[in-house]
C-alpha atoms as a PDB file:
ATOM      1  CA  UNK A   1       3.097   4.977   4.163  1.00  0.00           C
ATOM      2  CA  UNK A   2      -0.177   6.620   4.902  1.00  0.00           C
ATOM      3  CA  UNK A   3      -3.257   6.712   3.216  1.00  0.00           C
ATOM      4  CA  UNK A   4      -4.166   9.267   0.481  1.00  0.00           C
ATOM      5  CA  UNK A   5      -7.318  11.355  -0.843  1.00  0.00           C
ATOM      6  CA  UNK A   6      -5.569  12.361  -4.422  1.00  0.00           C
ATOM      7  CA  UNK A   7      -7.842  15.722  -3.618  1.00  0.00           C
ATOM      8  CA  UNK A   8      -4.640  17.018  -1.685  1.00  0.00           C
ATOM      9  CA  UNK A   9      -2.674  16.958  -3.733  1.00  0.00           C
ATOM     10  CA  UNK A  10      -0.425  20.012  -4.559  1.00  0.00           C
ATOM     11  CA  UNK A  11       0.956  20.305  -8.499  1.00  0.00           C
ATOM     12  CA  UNK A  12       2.803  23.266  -8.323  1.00  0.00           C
ATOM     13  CA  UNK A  13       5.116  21.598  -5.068  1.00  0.00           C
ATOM     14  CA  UNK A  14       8.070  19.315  -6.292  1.00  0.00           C
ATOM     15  CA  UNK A  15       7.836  16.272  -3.618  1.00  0.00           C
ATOM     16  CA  UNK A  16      10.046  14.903  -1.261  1.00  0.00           C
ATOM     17  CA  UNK A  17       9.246  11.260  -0.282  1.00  0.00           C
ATOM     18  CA  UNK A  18       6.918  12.090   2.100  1.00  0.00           C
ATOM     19  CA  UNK A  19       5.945   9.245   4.442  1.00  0.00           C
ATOM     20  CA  UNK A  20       4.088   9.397   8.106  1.00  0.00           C
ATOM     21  CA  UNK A  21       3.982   6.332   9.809  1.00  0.00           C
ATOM     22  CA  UNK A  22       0.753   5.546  10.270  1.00  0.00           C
ATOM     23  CA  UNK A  23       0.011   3.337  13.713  1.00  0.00           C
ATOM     24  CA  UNK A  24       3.326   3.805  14.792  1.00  0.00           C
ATOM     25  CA  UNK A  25       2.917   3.461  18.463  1.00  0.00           C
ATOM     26  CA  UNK A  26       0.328   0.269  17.985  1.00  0.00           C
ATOM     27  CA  UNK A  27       2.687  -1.141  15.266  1.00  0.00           C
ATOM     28  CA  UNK A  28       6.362  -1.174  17.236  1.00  0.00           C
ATOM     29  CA  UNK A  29       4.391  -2.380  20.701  1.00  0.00           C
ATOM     30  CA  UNK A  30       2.890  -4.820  19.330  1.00  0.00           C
ATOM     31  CA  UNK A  31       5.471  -6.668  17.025  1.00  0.00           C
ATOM     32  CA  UNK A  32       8.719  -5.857  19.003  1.00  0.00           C
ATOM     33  CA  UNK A  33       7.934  -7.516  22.344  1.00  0.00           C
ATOM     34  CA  UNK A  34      11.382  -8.858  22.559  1.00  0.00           C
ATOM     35  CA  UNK A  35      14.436  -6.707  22.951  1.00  0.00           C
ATOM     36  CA  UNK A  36      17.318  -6.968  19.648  1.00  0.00           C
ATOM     37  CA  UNK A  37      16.810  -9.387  17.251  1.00  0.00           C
ATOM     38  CA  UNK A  38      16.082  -9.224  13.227  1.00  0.00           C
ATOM     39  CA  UNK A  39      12.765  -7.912  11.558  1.00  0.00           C
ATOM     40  CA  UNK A  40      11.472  -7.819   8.096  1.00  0.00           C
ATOM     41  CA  UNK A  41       9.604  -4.292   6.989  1.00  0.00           C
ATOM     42  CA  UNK A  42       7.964  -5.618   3.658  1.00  0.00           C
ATOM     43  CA  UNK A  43       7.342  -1.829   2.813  1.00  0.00           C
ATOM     44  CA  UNK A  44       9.493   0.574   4.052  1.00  0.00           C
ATOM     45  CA  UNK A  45       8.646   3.312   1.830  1.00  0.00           C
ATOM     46  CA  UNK A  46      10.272   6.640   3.269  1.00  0.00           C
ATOM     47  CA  UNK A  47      11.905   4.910   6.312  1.00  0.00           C
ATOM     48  CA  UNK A  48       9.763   5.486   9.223  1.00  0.00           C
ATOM     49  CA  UNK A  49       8.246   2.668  10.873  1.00  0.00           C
ATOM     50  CA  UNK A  50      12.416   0.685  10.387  1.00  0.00           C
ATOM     51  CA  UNK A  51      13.787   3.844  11.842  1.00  0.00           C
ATOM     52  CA  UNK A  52      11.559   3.311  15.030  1.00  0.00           C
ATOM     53  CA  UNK A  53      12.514  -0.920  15.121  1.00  0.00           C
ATOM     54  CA  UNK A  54      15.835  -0.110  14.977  1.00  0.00           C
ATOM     55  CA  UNK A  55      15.948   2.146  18.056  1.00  0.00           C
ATOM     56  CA  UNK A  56      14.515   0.041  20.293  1.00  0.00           C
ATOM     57  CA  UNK A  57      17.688  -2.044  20.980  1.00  0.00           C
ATOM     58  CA  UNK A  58      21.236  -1.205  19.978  1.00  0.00           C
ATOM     59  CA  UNK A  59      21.537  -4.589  18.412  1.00  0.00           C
ATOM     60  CA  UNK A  60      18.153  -4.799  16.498  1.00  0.00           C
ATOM     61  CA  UNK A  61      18.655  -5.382  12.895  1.00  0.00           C
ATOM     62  CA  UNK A  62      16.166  -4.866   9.830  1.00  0.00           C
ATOM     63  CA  UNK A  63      15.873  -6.536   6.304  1.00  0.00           C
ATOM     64  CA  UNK A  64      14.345  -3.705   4.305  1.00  0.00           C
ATOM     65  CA  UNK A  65      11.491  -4.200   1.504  1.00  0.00           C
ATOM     66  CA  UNK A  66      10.117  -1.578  -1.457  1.00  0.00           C
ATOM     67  CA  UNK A  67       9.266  -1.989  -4.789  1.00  0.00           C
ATOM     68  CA  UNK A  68       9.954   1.464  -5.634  1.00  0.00           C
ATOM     69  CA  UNK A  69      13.449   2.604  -6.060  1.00  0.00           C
ATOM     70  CA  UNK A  70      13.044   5.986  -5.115  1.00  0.00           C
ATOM     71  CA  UNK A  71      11.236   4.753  -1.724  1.00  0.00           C
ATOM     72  CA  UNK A  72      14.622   2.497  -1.048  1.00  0.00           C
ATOM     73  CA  UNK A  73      16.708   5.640  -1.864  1.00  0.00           C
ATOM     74  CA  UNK A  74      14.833   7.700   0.336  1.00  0.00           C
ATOM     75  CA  UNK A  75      14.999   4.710   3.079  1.00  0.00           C
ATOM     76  CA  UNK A  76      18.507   4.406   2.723  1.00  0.00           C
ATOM     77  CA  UNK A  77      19.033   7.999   3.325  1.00  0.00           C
ATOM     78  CA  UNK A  78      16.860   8.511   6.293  1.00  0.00           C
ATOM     79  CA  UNK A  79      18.411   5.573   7.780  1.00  0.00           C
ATOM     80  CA  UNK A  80      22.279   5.957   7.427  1.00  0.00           C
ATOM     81  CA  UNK A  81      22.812   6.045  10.829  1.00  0.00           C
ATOM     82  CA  UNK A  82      21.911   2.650  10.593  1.00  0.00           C
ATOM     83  CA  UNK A  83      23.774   1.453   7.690  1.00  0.00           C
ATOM     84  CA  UNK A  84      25.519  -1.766   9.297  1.00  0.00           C
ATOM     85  CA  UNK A  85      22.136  -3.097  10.745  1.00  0.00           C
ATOM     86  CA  UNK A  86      20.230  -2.441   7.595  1.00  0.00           C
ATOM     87  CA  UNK A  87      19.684  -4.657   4.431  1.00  0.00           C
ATOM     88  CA  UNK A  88      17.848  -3.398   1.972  1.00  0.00           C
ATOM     89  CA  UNK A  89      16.543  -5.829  -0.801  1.00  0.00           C
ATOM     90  CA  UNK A  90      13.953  -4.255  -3.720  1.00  0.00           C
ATOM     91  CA  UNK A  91      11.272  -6.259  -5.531  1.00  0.00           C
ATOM     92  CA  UNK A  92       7.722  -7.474  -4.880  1.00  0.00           C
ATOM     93  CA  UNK A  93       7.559  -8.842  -0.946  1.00  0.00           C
ATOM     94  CA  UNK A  94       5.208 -11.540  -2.497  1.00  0.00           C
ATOM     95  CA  UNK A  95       8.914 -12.479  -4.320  1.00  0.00           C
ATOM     96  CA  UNK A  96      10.920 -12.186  -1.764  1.00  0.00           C
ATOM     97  CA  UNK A  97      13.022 -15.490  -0.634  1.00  0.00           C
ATOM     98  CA  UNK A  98      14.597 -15.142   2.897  1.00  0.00           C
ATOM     99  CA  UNK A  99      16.673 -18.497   2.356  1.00  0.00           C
ATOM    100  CA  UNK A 100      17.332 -20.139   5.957  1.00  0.00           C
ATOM    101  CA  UNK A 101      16.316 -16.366   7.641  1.00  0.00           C
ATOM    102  CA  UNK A 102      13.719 -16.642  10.505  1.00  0.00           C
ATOM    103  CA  UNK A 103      12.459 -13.068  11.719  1.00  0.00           C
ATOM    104  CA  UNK A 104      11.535 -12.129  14.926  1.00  0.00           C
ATOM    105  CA  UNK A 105       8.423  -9.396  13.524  1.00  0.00           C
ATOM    106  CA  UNK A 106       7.482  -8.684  10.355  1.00  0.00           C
ATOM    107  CA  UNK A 107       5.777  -5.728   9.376  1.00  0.00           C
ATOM    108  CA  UNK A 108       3.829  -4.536   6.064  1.00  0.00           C
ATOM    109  CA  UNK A 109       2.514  -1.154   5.783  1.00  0.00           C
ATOM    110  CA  UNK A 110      -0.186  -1.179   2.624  1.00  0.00           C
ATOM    111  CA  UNK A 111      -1.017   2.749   1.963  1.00  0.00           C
ATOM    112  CA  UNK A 112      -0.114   4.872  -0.357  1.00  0.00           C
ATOM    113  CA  UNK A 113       2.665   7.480  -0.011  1.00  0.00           C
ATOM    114  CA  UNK A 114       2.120  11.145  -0.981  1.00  0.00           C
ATOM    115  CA  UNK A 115       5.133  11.014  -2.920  1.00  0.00           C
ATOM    116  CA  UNK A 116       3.060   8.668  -5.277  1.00  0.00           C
ATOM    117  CA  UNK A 117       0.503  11.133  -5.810  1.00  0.00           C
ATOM    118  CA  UNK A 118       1.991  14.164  -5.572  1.00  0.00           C
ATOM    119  CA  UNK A 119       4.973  13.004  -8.010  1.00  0.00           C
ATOM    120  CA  UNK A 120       3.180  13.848 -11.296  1.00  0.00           C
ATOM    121  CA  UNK A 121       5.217  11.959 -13.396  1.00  0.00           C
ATOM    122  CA  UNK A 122       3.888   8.944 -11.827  1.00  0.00           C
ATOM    123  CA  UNK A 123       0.401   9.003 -13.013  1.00  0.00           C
ATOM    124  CA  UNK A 124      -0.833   8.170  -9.599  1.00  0.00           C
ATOM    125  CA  UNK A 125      -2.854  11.481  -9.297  1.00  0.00           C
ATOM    126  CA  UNK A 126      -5.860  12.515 -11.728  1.00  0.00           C
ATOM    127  CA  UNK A 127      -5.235  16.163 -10.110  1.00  0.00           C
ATOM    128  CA  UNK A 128      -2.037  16.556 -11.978  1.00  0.00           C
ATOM    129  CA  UNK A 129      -1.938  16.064 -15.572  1.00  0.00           C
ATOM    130  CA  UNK A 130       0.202  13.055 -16.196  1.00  0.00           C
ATOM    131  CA  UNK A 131       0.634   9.825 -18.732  1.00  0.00           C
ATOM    132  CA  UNK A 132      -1.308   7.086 -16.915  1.00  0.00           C
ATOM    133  CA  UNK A 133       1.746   4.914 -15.671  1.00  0.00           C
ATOM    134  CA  UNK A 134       0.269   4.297 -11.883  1.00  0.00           C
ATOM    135  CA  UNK A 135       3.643   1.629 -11.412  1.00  0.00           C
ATOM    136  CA  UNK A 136       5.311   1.246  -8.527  1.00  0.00           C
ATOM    137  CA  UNK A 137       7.736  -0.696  -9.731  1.00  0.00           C
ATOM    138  CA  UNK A 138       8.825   1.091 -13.336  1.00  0.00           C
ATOM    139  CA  UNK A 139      10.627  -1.839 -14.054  1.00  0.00           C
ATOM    140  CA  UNK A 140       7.200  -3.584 -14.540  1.00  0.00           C
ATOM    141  CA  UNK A 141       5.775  -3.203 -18.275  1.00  0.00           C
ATOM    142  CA  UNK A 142       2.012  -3.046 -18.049  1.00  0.00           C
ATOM    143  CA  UNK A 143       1.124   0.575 -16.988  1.00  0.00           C
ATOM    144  CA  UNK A 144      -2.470   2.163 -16.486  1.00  0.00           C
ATOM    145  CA  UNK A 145      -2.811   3.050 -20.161  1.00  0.00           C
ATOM    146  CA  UNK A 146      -2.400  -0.296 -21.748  1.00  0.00           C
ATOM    147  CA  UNK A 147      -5.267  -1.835 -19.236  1.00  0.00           C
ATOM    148  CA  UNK A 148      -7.684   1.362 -19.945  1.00  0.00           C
ATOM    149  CA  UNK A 149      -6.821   1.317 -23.880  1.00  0.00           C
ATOM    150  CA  UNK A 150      -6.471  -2.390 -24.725  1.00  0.00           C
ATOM    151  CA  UNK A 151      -8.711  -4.115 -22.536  1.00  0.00           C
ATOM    152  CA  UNK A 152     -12.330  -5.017 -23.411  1.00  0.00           C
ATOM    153  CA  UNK A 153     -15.311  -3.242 -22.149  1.00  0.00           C
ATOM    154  CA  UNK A 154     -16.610  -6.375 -19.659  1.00  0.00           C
ATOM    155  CA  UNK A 155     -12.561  -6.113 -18.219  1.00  0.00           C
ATOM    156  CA  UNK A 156     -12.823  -3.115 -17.661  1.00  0.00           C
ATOM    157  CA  UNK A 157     -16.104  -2.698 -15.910  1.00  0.00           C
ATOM    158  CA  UNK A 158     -15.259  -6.082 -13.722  1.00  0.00           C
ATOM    159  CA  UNK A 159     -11.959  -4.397 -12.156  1.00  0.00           C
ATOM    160  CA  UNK A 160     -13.939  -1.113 -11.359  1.00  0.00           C
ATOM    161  CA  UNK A 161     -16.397  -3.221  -9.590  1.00  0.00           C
ATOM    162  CA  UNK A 162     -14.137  -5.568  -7.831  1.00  0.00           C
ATOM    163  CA  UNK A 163     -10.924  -3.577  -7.310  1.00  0.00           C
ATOM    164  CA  UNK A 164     -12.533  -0.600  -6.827  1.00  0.00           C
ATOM    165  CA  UNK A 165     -15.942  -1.234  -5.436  1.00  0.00           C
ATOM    166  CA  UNK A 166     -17.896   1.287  -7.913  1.00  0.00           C
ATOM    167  CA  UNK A 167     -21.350   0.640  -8.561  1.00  0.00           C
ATOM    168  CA  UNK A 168     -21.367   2.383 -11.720  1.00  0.00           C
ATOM    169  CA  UNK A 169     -18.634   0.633 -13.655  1.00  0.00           C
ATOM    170  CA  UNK A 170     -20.425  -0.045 -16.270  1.00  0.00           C
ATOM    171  CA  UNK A 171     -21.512   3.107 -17.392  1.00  0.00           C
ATOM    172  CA  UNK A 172     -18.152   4.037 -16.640  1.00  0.00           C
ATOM    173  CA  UNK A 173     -16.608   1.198 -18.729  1.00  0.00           C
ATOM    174  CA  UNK A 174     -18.792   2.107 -21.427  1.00  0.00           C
ATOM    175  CA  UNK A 175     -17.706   5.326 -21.843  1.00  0.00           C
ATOM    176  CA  UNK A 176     -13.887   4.824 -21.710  1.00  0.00           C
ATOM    177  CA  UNK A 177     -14.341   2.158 -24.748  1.00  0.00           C
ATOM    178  CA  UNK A 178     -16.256   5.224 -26.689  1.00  0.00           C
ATOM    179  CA  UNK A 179     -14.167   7.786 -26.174  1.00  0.00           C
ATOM    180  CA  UNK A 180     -10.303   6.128 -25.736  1.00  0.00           C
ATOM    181  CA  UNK A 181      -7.615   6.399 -26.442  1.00  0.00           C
ATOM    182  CA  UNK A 182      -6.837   8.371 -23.158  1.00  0.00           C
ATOM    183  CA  UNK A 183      -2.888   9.366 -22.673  1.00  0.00           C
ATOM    184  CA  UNK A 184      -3.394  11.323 -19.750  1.00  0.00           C
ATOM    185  CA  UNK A 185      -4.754  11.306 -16.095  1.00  0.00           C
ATOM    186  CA  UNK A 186      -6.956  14.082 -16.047  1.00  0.00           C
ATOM    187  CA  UNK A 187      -8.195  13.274 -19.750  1.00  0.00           C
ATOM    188  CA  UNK A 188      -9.417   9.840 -18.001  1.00  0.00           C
ATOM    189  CA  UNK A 189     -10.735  11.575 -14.934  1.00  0.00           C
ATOM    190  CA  UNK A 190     -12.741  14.462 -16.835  1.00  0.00           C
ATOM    191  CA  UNK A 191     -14.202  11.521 -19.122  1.00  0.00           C
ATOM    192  CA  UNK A 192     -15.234   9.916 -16.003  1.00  0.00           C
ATOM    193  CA  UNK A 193     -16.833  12.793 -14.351  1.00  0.00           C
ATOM    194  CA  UNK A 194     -18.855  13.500 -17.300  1.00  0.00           C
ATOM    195  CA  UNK A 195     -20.055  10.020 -17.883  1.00  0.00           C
ATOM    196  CA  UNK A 196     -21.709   9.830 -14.530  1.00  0.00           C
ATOM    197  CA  UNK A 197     -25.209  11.619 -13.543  1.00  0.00           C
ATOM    198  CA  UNK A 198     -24.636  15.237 -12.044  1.00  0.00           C
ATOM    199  CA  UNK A 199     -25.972  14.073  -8.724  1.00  0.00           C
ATOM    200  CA  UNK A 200     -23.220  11.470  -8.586  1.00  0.00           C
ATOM    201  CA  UNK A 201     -20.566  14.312 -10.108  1.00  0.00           C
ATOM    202  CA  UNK A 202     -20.277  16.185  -6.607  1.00  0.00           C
ATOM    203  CA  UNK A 203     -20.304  13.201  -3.723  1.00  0.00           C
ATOM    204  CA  UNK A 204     -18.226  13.041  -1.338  1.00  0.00           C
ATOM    205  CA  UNK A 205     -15.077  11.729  -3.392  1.00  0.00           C
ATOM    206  CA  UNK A 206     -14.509  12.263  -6.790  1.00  0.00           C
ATOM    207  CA  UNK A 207     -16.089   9.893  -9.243  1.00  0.00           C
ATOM    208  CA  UNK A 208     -12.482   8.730 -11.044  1.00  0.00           C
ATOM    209  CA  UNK A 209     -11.548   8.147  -7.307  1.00  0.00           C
ATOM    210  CA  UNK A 210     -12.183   4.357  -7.194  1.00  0.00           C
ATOM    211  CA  UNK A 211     -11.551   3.491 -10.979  1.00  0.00           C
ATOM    212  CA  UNK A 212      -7.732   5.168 -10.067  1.00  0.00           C
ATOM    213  CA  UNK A 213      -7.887   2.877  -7.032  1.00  0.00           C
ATOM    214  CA  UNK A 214      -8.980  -0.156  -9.331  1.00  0.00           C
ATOM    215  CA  UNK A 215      -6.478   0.726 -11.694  1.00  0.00           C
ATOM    216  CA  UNK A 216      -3.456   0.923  -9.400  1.00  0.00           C
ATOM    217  CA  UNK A 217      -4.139  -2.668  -7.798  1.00  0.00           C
ATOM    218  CA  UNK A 218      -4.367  -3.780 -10.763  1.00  0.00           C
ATOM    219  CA  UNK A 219      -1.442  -2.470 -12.367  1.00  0.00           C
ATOM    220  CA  UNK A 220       0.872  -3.232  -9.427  1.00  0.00           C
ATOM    221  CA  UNK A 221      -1.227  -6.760  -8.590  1.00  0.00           C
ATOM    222  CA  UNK A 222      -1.661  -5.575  -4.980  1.00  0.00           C
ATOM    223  CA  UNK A 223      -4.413  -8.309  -3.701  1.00  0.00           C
ATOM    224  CA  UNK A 224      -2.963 -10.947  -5.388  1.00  0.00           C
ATOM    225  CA  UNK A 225       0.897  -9.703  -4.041  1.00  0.00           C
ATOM    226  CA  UNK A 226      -0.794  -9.564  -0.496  1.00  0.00           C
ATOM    227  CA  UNK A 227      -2.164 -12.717  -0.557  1.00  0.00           C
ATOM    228  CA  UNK A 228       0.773 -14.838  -1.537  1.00  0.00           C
ATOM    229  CA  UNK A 229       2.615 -12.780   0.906  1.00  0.00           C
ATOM    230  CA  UNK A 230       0.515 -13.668   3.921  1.00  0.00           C
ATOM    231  CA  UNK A 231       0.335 -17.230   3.122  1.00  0.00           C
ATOM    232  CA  UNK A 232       4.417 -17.553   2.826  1.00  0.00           C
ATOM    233  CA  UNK A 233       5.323 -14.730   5.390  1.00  0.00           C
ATOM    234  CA  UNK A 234       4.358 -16.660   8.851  1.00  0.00           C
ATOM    235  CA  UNK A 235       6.270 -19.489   7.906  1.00  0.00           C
ATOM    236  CA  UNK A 236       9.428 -16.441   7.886  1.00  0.00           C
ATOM    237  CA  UNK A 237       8.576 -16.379  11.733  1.00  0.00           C
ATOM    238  CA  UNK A 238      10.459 -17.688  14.548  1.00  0.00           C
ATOM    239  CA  UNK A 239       8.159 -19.491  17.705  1.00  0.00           C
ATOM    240  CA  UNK A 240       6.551 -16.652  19.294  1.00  0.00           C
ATOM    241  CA  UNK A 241       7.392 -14.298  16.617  1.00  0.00           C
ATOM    242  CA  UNK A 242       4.994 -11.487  15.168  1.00  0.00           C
ATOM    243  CA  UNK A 243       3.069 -10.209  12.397  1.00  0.00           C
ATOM    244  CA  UNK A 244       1.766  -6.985  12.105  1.00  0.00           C
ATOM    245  CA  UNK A 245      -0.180  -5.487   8.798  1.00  0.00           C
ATOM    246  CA  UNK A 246      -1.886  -1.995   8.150  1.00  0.00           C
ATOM    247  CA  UNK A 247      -4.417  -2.035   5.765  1.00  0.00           C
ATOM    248  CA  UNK A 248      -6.475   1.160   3.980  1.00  0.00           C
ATOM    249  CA  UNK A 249      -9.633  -0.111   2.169  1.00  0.00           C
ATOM    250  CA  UNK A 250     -11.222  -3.192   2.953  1.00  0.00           C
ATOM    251  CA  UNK A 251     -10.245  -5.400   0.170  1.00  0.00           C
ATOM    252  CA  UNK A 252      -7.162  -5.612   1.920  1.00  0.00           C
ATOM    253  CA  UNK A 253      -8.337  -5.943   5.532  1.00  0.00           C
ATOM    254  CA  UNK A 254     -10.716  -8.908   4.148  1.00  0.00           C
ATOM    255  CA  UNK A 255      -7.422 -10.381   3.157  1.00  0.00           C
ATOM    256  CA  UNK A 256      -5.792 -10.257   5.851  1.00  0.00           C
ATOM    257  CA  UNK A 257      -8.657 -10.960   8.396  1.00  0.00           C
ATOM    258  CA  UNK A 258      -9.033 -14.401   7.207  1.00  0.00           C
ATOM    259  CA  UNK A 259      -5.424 -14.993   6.273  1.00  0.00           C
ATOM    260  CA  UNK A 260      -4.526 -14.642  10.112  1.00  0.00           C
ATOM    261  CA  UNK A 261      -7.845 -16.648  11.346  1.00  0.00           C
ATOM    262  CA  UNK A 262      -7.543 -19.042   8.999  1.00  0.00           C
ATOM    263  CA  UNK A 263      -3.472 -19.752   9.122  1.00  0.00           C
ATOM    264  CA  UNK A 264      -2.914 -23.492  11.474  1.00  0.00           C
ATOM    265  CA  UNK A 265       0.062 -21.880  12.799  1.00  0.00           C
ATOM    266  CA  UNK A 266      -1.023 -18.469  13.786  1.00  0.00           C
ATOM    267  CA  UNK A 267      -2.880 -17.213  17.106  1.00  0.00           C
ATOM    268  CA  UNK A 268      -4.893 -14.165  16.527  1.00  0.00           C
ATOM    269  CA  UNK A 269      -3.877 -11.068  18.554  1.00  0.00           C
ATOM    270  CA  UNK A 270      -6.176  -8.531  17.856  1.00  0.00           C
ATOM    271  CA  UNK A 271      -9.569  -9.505  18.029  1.00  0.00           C
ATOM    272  CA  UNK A 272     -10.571  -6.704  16.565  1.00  0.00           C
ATOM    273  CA  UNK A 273      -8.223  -4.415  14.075  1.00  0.00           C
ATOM    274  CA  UNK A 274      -6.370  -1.494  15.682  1.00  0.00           C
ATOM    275  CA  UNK A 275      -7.391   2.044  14.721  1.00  0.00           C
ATOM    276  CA  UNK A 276      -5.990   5.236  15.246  1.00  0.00           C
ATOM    277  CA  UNK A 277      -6.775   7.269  18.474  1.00  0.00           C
ATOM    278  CA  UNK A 278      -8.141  10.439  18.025  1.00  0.00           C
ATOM    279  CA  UNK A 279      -4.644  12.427  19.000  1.00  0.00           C
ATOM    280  CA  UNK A 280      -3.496  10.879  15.931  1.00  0.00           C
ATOM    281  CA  UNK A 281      -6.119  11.875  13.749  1.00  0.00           C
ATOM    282  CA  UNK A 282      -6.183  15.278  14.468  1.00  0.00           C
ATOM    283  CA  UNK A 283      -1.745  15.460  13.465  1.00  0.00           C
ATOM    284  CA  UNK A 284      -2.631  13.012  10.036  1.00  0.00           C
ATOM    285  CA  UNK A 285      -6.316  12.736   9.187  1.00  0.00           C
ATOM    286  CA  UNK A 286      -5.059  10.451   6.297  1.00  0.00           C
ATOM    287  CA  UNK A 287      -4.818   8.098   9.047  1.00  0.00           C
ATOM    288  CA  UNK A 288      -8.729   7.585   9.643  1.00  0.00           C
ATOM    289  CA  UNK A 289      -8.860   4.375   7.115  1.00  0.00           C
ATOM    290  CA  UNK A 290      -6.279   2.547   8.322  1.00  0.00           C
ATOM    291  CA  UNK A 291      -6.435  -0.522  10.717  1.00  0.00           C
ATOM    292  CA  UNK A 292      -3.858  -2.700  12.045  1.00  0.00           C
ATOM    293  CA  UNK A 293      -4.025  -6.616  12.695  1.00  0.00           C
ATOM    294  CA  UNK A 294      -1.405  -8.619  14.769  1.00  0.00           C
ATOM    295  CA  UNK A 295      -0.951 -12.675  14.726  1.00  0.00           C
ATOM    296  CA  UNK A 296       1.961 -14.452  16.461  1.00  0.00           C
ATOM    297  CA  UNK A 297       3.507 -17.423  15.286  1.00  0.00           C
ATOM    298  CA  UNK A 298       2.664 -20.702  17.424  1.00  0.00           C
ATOM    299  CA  UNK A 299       4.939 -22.051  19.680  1.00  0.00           C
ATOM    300  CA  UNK A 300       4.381 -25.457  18.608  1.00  0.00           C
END
């Protein structure tokens, strides 16, 4: 998955699941040191980063994580070649139970795909005009509209803040209580722009860009997903084994920062996070947010 500026984004284009593995070089060096064995992607989304795992070694074998059905489908038929070293399993990774399984890498990829956004339907995008749904999981029953027409102003204005780091979220709280009910994405975003000064109207990202963001952790409980998953997943680890996350904002790279310092049975590997070189930025400039941390599992 790669990060996504939900300026992009193209209504008129039907989308494929579009995913570019972001990091891929950094990512596959740095968790499959060992030649074969079995690795857990925790969000395969279109495929990409498993396909890459799975060629290093004829014998390498992957268990396969998304929440979103149409990401497994599109997985599964990227992949086919691969269909007897494959396992696919769909749910929440922070759910996931690998019974008596030990990996040898695992791997979590947090960005958004542009099939999110660029799938209308979805209600990822405020550039398309869709019912605010924002869940990756449709199985899942709250959906963006119930938080921003049911929940109370102070709610409201604390997830902007926290979730999506916007220094106006009161204002902006405010004037979603006034004005809902909202059905639609660009209804919501429009609202937004206006209730903002006109100096704040034309920054550099648009001003419904980190409510949507707030909104979507929310609705799909990313932080709190991510950090139950980092405090069961190196205990999933063989001796010597490695994990290997790729963050976009740094909510999550907080997370997992302190996760991997703080874990007793985890050495830190990257110091510092792993960035993009500037070959790579020039193909994907979606890339530019994303960093990529590494811990390996004691040998104890």
């Amino acid at each position: 998955m790669n990060a996504i500026d939900p300026n992009t984004t193209n209504p008129e284009t039907k989308p494929n699941f579009v995913h570019i593995s972001v990091l891929a070089t950094e990512l596959i060096s740095g968790i499959v040191i060992n030649p074969g064995g079995i690795y857990l992607d925790a969000t395969v989304g279109g495929g990409g980063h498993t396909q890459l795992i799975l060629q290093t070694a004829p014998d390498t074998k992957v268990i396969a994580i998304d929440r979103d059905e149409a990401a497994i489908n599109a997985a599964k038929n990227k992949l086919i070649e691969f269909n007897d070293r494959l396992t696919f399993w769909r749910g929440n990774f922070a759910e996931y139970q690998p019974q008596e399984l030990t990996f040898d890498g695992i791997i979590a990829d947090l960005g958004v795909s542009s099939f999110h956004l660029d799938t209308g339907s979805r209600g990822f995008s405020f550039r398309q005009e869709a019912e605010l749904d924002m869940r990756m999981d449709q199985r899942e029953a709250l959906t963006a509209a119930d938080i921003i027409n049911e929940w109370e102003e102070q709610e409201l204005a604390d997830i902007f803040y926290k979730y999506g780091e916007e220094r106006l979220s009161r204002r902006i709280a405010r004037q979603i209580v006034e004005k809902r009910p909202f059905k639609t994405t660009t209804e919501l975003a429009n609202e937004i722009f206006h209730s903002v000064p006109r100096a704040y109207r034309y920054g550099r990202i648009h001003p419904a860009t980190r409510v949507f963001q707030a909104l979507r952790i929310v609705v799909n409980q990313e932080l709190a997903s991510l950090e139950t998953f980092l405090k069961i997943a190196p205990n999933w680890l063989k001796p010597g084994g490695r994990i290997g996350i790729i963050s976009f904002h740094s909510l999550e790279d907080r997370l997992v920062k302190h996760s991997f310092k703080e874990s007793p049975i985890l050495q830190v590997i990257t110091k510092k996070p792993i960035t993009p070189q500037e070959t790579e930025l020039q193909q994907n400039l979606r890339s530019r947010s994303a960093k990529l941390r590494i811990a390996e599992k004691l040998k104890l």
